[in-house]
Protein backbone atom coordinates (compact mmCIF):
# COMPACT_ATOMS: atom_id res chain seq x y z
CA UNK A 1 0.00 0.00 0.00
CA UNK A 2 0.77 3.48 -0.50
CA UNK A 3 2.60 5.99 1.92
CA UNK A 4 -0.37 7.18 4.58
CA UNK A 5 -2.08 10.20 4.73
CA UNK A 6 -1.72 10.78 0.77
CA UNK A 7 -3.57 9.46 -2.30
CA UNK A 8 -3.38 6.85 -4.48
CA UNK A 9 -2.90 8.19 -8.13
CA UNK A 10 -2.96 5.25 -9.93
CA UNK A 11 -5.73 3.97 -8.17
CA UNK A 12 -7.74 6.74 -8.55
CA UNK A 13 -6.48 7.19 -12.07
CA UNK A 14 -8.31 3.51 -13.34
CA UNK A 15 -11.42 5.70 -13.59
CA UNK A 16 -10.47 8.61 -15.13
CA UNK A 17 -12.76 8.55 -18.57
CA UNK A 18 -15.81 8.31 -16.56
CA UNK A 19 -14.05 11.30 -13.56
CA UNK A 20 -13.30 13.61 -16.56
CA UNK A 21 -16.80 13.56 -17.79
CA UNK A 22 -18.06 16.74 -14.66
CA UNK A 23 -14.40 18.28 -15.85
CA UNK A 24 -15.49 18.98 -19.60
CA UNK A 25 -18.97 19.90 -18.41
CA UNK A 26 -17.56 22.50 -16.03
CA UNK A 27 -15.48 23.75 -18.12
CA UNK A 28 -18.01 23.93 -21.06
CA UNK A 29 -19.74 26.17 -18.37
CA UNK A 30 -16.84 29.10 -18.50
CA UNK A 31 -16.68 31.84 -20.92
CA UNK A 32 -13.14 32.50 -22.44
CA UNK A 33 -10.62 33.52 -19.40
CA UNK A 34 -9.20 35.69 -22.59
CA UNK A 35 -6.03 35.12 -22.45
CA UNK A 36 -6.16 35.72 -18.18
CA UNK A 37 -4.91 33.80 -15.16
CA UNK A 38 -6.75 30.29 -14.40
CA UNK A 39 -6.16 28.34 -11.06
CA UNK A 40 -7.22 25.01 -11.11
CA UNK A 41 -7.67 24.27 -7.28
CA UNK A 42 -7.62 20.37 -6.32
CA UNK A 43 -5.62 19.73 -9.74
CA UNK A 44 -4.48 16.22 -8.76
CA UNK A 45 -2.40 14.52 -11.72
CA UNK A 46 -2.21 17.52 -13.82
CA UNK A 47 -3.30 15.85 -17.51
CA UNK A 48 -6.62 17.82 -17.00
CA UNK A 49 -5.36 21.09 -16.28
CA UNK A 50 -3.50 21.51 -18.79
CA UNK A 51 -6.45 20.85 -21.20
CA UNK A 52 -7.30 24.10 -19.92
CA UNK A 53 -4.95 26.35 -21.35
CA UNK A 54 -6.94 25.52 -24.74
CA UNK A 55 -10.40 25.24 -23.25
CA UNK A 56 -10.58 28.10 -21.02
CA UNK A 57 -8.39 30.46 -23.16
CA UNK A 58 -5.77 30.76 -20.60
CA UNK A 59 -3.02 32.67 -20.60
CA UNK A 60 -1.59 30.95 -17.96
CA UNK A 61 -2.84 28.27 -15.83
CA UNK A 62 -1.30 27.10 -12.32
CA UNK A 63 -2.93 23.90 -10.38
CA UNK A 64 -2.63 23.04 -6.85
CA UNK A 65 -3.13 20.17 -4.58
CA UNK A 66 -2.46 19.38 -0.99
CA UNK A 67 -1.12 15.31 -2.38
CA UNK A 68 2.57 15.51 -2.90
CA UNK A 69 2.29 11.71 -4.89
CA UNK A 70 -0.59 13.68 -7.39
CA UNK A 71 1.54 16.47 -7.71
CA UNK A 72 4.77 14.15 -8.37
CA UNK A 73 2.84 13.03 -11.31
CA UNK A 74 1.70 16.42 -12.72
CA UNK A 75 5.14 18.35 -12.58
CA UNK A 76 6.67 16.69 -15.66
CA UNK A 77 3.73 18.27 -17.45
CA UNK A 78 4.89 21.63 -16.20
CA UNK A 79 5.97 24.43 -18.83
CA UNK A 80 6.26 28.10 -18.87
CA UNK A 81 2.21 28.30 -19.14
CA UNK A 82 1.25 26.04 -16.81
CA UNK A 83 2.78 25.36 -13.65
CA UNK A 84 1.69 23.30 -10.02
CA UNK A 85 1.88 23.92 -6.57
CA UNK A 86 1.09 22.43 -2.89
CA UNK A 87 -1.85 24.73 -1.39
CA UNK A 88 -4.23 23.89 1.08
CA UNK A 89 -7.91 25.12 -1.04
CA UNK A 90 -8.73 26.65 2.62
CA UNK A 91 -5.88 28.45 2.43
CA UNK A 92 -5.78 29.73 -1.11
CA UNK A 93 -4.30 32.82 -2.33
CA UNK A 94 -3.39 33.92 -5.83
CA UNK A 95 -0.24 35.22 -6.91
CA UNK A 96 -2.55 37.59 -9.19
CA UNK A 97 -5.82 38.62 -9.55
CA UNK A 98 -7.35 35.42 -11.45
CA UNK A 99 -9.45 35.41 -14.72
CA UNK A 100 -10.90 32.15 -13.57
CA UNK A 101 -11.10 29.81 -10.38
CA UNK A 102 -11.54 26.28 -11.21
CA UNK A 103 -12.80 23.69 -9.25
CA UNK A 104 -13.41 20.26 -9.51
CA UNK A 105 -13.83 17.62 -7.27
CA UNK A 106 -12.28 19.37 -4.66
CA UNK A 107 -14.01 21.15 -2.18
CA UNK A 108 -16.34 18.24 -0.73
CA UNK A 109 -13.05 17.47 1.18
CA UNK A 110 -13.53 20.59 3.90
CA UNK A 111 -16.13 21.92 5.74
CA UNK A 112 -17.43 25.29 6.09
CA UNK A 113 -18.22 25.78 1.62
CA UNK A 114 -19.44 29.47 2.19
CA UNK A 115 -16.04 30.62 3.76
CA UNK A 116 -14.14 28.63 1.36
CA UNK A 117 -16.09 30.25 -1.78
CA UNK A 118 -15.96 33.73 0.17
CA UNK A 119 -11.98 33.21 -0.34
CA UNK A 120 -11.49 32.00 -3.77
CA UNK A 121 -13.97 34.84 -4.71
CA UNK A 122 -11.78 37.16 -3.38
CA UNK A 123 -9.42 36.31 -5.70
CA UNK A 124 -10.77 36.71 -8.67
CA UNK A 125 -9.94 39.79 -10.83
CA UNK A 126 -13.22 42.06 -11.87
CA UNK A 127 -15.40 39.91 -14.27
CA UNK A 128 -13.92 36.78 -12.41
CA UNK A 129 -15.50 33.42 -12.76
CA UNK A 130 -15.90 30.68 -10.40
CA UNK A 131 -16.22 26.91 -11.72
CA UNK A 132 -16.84 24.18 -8.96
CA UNK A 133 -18.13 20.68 -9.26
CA UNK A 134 -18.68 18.91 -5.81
CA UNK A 135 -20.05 15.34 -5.49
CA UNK A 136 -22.90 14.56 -3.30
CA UNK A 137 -23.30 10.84 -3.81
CA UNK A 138 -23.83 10.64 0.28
CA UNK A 139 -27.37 8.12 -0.25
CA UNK A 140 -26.04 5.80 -2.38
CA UNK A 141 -25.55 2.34 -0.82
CA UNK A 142 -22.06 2.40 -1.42
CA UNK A 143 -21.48 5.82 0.47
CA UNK A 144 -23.97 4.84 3.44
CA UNK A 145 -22.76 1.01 3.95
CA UNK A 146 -19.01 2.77 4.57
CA UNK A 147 -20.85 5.03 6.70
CA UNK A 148 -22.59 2.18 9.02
CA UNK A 149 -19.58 0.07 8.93
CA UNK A 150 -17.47 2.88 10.12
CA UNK A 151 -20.37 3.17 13.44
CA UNK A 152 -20.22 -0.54 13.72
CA UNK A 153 -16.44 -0.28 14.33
CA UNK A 154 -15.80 2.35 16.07
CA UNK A 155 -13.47 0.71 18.19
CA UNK A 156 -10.98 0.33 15.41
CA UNK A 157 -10.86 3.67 15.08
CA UNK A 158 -9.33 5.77 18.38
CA UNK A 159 -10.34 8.98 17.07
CA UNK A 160 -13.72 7.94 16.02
CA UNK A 161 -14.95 7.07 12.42
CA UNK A 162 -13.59 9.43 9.54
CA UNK A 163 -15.93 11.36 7.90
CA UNK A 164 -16.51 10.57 4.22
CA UNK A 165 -16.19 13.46 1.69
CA UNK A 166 -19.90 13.41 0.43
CA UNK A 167 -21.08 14.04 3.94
CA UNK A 168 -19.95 17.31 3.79
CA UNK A 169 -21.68 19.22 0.62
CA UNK A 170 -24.74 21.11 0.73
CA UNK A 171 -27.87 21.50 -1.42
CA UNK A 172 -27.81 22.96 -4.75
CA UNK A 173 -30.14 25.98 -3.33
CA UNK A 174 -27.70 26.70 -0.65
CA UNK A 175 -24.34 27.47 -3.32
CA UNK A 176 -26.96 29.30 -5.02
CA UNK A 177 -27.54 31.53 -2.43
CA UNK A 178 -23.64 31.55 -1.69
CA UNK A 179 -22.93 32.89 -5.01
CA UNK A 180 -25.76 35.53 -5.02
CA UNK A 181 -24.40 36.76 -1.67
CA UNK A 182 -20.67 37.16 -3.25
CA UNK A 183 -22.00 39.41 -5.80
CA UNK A 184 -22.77 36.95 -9.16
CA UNK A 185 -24.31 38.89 -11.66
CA UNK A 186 -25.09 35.38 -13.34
CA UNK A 187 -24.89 31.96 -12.25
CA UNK A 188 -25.64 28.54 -12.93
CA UNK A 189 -26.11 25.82 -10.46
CA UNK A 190 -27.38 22.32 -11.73
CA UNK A 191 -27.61 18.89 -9.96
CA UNK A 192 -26.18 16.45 -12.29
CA UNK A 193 -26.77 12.54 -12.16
CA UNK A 194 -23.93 10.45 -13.88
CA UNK A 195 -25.10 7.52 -15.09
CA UNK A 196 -21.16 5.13 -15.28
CA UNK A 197 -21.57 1.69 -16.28
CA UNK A 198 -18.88 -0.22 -14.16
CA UNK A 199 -18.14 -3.70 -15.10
CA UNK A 200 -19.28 -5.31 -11.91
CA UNK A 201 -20.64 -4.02 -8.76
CA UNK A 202 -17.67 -5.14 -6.82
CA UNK A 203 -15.94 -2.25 -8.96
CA UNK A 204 -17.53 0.29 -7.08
CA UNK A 205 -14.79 -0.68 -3.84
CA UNK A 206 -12.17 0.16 -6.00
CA UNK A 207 -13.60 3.58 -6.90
CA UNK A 208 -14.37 4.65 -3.72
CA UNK A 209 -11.15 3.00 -2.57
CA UNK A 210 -9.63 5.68 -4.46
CA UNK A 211 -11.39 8.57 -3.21
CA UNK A 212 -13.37 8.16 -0.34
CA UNK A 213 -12.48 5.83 1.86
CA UNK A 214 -8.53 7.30 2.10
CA UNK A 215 -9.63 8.92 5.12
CA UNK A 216 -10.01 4.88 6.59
CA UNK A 217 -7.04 3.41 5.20
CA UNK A 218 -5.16 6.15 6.88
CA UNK A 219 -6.82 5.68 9.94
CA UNK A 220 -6.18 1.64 9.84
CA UNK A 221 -3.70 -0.69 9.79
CA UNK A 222 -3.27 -2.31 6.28
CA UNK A 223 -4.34 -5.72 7.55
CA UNK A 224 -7.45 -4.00 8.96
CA UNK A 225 -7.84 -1.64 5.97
CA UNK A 226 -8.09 -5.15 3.92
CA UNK A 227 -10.79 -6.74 6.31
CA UNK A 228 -12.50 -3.62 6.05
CA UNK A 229 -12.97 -3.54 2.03
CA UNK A 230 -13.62 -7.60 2.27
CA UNK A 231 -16.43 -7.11 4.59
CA UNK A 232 -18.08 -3.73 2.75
CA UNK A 233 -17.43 -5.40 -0.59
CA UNK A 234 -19.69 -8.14 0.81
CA UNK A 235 -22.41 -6.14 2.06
CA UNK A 236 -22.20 -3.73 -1.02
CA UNK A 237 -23.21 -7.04 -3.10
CA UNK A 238 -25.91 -8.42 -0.98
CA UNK A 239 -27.62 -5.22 -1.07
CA UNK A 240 -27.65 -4.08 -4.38
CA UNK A 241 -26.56 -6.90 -6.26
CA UNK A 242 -23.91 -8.90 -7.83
CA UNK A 243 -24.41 -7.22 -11.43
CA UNK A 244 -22.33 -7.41 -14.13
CA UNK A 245 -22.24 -4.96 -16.13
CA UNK A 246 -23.44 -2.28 -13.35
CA UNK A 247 -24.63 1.18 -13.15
CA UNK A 248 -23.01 3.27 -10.67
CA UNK A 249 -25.30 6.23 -10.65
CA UNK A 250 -23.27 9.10 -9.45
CA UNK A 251 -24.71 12.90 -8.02
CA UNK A 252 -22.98 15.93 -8.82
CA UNK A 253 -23.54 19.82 -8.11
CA UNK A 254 -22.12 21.84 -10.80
CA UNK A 255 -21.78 25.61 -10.32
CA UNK A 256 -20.23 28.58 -12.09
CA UNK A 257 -21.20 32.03 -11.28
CA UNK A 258 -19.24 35.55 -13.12
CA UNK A 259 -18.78 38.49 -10.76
């Protein structure tokens, strides 16, 4: 297993046609950044960013990331346009004024969204645009069995059961109201279902393996980590089904708002 307390990039990278699919639509939801400064917060690997350069009608576009193993593999993509750094997205403060703040997949990972959107706003130049896509697949069997299992084992866990990501994102009403109160003088915000056809259910584990459930193989030891995904794996099954082919139906909030 990987080094604790960072992600897995290949891992998460063995579902990356079906994770790109909210990137294009987000970014298909910008106007040009004409030739301006675009930060792509949460950038992970790095091969999507730099599709925005060309997308987004960058000038320049700089990603950051908190994972020094997802930034290892985006800095050989690096160039005099496009360039990565390690920044907490609570924490986040542009060199410049910025054309566009990008978001995707990112921000489910925090708490408190309306402080977090207050700051990236802030950072926008005038006519700014903030992109973010955040999931909120928190009812889905696969979300709420990790959820229960974490309860039922609490005892494994000294400082009590992570939470998962999805547990943490709002309604799509509520970032409406967030980006009204910042000023948009238009937005768009649009709940977006995902239909991925997985080639078993038991693939589900190993997406949310990827994601989700990093916060509980850093909290366990690998041999429990392993019991942990054997167990869920089985309960996943019996509840919604060995099925093969299977379709992972997947919630996302997509917003973008101008300023």
């Amino acid at each position: 297993m990987s080094t604790k307390g960072d992600w897995q990039p290949d891992q998460y990278a063995r579902f990356a046609a079906e994770r790109r699919l909210p990137f294009d639509e987000l970014a298909a939801m910008c106007t040009s950044a004409d030739g301006g400064l675009v930060y792509d917060i949460g950038c992970g690997p790095g091969s999507l960013t730099a599709e925005l350069l060309d997308t987004l009608g960058a000038g320049r576009v700089v990603g950051t990331d908190t994972s020094p193993a997802m930034l290892a593999k985006a800095h050989p993509l690096a160039h005099d346009r496009l360039t990565f750094e390690e920044s907490d997205l609570r924490e986040f403060t542009a060199a410049e004024p910025a054309a566009i703040v990008f978001s995707n997949a990112a921000l489910q990972w925090v708490d408190s969204h309306a402080d977090v959107l207050t700051r990236w706003h802030g950072q926008l130049a005038p006519g700014g645009q903030l992109a973010v896509q955040v999931p909120t697949n928190s009812t889905h069997p696969a979300y709420r069995l990790a959820r229960e299992m974490g309860q039922e084992l609490a005892d494994w866990f000294p400082d009590g059961p992570p939470t998962l990501a999805p547990d943490t994102v709002g309604h799509p009403e509520e970032y409406s109201q967030i980006l009204h109160n910042l000023g948009a003088v238009d937005q768009k915000v649009m709940l977006r279902v995902y239909p991925h056809v997985l080639d078993a259910t038991s693939e589900v584990t190993e997406w949310i393996k990827g994601t989700a459930l990093n916060s509980y193989r850093d909290a366990l030891s690998d041999a429990q980590f392993e019991e942990f995904l054997t167990v869920y794996t089985q309960r996943l099954l019996a509840e919604v089904g060995d099925q093969s082919p299977y379709l992972f139906t997947f919630r996302r909030i997509l917003m973008w708002a101008r300023f």
